[in-house]
N, C-alpha and C. Protein backbone atom coordinates (compact mmCIF):
# COMPACT_ATOMS: atom_id res chain seq x y z
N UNK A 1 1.53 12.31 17.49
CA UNK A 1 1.15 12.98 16.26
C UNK A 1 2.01 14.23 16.14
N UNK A 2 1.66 15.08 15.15
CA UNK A 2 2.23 16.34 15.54
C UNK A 2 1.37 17.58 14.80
N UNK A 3 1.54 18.37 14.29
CA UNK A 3 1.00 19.71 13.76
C UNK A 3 -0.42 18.75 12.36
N UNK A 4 -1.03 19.88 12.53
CA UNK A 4 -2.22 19.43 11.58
C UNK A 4 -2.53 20.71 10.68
N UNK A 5 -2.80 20.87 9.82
CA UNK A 5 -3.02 22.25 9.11
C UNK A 5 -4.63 22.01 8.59
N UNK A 6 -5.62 22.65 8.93
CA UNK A 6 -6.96 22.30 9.28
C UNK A 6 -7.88 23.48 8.28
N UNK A 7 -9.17 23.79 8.13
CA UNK A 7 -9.46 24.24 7.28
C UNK A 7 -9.45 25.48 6.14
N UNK A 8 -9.10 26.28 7.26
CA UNK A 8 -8.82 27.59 7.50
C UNK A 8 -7.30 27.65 6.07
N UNK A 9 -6.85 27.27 5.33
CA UNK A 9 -6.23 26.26 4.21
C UNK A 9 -6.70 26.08 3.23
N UNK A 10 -7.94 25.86 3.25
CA UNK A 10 -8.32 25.45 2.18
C UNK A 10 -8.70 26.50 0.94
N UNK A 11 -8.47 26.25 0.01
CA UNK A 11 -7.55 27.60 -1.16
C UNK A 11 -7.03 28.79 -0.91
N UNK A 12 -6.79 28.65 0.00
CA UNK A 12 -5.80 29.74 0.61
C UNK A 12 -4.24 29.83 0.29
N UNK A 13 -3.55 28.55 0.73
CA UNK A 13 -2.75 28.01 0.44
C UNK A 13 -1.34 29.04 0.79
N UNK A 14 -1.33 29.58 0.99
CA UNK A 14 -0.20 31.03 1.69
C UNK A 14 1.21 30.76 0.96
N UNK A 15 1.27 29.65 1.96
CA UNK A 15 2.53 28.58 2.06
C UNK A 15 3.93 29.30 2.61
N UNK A 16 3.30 30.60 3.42
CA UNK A 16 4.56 30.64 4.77
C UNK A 16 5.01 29.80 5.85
N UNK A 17 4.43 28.31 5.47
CA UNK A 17 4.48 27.83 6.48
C UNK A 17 5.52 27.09 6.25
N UNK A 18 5.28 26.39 4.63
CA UNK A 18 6.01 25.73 3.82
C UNK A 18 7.97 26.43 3.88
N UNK A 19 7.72 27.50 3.71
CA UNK A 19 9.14 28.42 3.90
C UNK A 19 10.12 28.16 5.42
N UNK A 20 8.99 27.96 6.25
CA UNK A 20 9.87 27.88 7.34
C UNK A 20 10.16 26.31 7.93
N UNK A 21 9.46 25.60 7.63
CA UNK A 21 9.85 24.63 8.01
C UNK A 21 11.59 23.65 8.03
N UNK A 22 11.91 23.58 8.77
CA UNK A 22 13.05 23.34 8.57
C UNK A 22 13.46 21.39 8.13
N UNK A 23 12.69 20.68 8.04
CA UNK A 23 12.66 19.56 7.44
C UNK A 23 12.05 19.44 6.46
N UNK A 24 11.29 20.47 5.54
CA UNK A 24 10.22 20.39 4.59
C UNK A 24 9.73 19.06 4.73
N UNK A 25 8.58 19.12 6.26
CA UNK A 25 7.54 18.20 6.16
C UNK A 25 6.38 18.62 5.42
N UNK A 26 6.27 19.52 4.67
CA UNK A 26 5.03 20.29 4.11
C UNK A 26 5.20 20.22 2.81
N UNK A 27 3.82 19.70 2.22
CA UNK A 27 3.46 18.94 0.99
C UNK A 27 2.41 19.88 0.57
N UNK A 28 2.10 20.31 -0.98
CA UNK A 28 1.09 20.89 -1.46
C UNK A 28 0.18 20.01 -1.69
N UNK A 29 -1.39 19.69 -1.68
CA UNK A 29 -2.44 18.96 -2.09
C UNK A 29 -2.79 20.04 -2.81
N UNK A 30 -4.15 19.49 -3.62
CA UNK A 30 -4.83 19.39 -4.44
C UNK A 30 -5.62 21.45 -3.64
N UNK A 31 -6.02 21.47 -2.55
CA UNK A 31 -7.17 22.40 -1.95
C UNK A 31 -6.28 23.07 -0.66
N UNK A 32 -5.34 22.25 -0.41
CA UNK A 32 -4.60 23.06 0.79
C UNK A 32 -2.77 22.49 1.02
N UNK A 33 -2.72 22.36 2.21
CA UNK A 33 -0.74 22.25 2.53
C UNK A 33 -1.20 20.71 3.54
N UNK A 34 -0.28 19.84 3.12
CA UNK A 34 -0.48 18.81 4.43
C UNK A 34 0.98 18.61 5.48
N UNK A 35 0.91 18.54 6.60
CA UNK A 35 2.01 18.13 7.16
C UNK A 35 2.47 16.37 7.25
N UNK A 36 3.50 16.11 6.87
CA UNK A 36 3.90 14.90 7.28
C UNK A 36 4.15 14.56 8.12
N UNK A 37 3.20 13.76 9.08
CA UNK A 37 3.52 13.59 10.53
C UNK A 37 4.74 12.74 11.03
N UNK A 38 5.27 11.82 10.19
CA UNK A 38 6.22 10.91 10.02
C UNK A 38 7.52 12.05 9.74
N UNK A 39 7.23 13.07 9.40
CA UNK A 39 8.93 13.57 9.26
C UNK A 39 8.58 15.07 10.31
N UNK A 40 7.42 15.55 10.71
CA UNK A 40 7.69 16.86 11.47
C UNK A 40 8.40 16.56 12.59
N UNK A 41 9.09 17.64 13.46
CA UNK A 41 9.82 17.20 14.56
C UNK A 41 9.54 18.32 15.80
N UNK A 42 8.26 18.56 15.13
CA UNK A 42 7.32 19.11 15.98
C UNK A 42 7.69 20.63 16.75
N UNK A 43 8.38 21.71 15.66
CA UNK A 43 9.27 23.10 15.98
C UNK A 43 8.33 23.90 16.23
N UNK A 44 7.16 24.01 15.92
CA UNK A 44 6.20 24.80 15.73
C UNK A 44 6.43 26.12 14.66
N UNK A 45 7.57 26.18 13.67
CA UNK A 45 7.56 26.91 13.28
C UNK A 45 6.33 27.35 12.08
N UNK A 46 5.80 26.65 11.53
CA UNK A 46 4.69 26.41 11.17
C UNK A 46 3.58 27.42 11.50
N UNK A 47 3.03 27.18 12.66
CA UNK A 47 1.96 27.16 13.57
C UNK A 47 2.29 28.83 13.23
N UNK A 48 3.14 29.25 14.22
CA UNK A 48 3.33 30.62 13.99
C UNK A 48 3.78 31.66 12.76
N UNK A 49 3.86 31.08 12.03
CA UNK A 49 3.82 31.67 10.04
C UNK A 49 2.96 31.37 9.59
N UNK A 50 2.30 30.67 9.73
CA UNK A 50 0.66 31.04 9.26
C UNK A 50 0.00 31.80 9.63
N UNK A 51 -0.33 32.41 8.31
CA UNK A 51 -1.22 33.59 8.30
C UNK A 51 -2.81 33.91 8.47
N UNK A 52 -2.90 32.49 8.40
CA UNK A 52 -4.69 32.19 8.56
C UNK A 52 -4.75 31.96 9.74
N UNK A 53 -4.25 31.14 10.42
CA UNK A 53 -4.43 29.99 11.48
C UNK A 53 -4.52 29.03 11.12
N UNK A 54 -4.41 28.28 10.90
CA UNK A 54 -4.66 26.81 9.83
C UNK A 54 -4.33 26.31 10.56
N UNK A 55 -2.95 26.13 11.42
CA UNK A 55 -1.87 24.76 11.86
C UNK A 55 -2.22 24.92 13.48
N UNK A 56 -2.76 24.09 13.95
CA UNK A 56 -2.74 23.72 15.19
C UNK A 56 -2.16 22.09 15.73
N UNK A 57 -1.04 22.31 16.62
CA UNK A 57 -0.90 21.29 17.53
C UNK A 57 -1.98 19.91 17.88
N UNK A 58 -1.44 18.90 17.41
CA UNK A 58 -2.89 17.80 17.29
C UNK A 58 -4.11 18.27 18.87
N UNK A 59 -3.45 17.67 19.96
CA UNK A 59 -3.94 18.27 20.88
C UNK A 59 -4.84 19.53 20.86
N UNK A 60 -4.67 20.59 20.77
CA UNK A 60 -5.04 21.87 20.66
C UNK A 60 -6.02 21.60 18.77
N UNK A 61 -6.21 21.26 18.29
CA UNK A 61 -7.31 21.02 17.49
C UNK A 61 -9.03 20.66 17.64
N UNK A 62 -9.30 21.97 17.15
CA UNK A 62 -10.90 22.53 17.24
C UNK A 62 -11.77 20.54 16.85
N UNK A 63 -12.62 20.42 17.90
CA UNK A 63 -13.53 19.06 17.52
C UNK A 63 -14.09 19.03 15.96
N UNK A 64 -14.14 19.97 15.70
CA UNK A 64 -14.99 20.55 14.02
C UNK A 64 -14.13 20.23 13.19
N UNK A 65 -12.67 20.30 13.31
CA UNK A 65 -11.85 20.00 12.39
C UNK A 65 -10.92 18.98 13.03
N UNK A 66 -10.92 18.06 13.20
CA UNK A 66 -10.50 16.80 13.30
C UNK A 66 -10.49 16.44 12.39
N UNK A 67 -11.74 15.82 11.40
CA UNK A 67 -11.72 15.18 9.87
C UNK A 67 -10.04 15.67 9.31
N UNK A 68 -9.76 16.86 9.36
CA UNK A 68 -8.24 17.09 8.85
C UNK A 68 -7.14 16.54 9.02
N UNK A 69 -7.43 15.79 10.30
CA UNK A 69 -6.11 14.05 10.67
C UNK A 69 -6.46 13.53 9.62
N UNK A 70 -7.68 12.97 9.33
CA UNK A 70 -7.82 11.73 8.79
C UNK A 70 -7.34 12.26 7.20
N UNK A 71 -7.73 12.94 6.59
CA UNK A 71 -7.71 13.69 5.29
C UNK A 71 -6.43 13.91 5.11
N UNK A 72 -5.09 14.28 6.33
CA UNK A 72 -3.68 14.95 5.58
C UNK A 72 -3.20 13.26 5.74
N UNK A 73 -3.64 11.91 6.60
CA UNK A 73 -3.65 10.62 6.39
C UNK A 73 -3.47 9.67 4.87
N UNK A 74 -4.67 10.94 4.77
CA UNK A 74 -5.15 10.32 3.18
C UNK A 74 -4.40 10.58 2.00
N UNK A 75 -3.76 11.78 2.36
CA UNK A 75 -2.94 12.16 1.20
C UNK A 75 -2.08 11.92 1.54
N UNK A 76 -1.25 11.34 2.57
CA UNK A 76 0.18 11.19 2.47
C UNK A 76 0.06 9.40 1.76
N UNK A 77 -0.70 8.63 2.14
CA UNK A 77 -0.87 7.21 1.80
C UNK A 77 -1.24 7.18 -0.06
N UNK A 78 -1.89 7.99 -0.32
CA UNK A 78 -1.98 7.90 -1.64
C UNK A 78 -0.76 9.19 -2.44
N UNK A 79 -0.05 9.39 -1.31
CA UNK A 79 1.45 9.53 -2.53
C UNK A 79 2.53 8.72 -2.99
């Protein structure tokens, strides 16, 4: 897997994260930012430009916010 951007996102939307990414795997939704797990290459630059905390490492993701795999899933399949 790779980076997940989890609730802490949601209308927040910053999008310093979006700036640094150097493959623009980062997509705007509807309520927050999703990462494309199919194109990140896993820099962490992300993780550390966010200003909320939002983006955690799949691994290192709080049990409470898991649902946020399945959900940035959801939006990449229905683009």
């Amino acid at each position: 897997m790779s980076y997940i951007i989890a609730s802490a996102c949601i209308d927040e939307k910053a999008a310093d994260c979006v700036d640094v990414c150097p493959v623009d795997c980062i997509a705007e939704g509807p309520d927050q930012y999703f990462i494309d797990t199919d194109i990140c290459i896993e820099c962490g630059a992300c993780e550390v430009a966010c200003p909320v905390g939002a983006v955690y490492y799949d691994t290192d993701l709080p049990e409470d916010e898991k649902p946020y795999i399945a959900k940035a899933e959801n939006f990449y399949k229905s683009r």
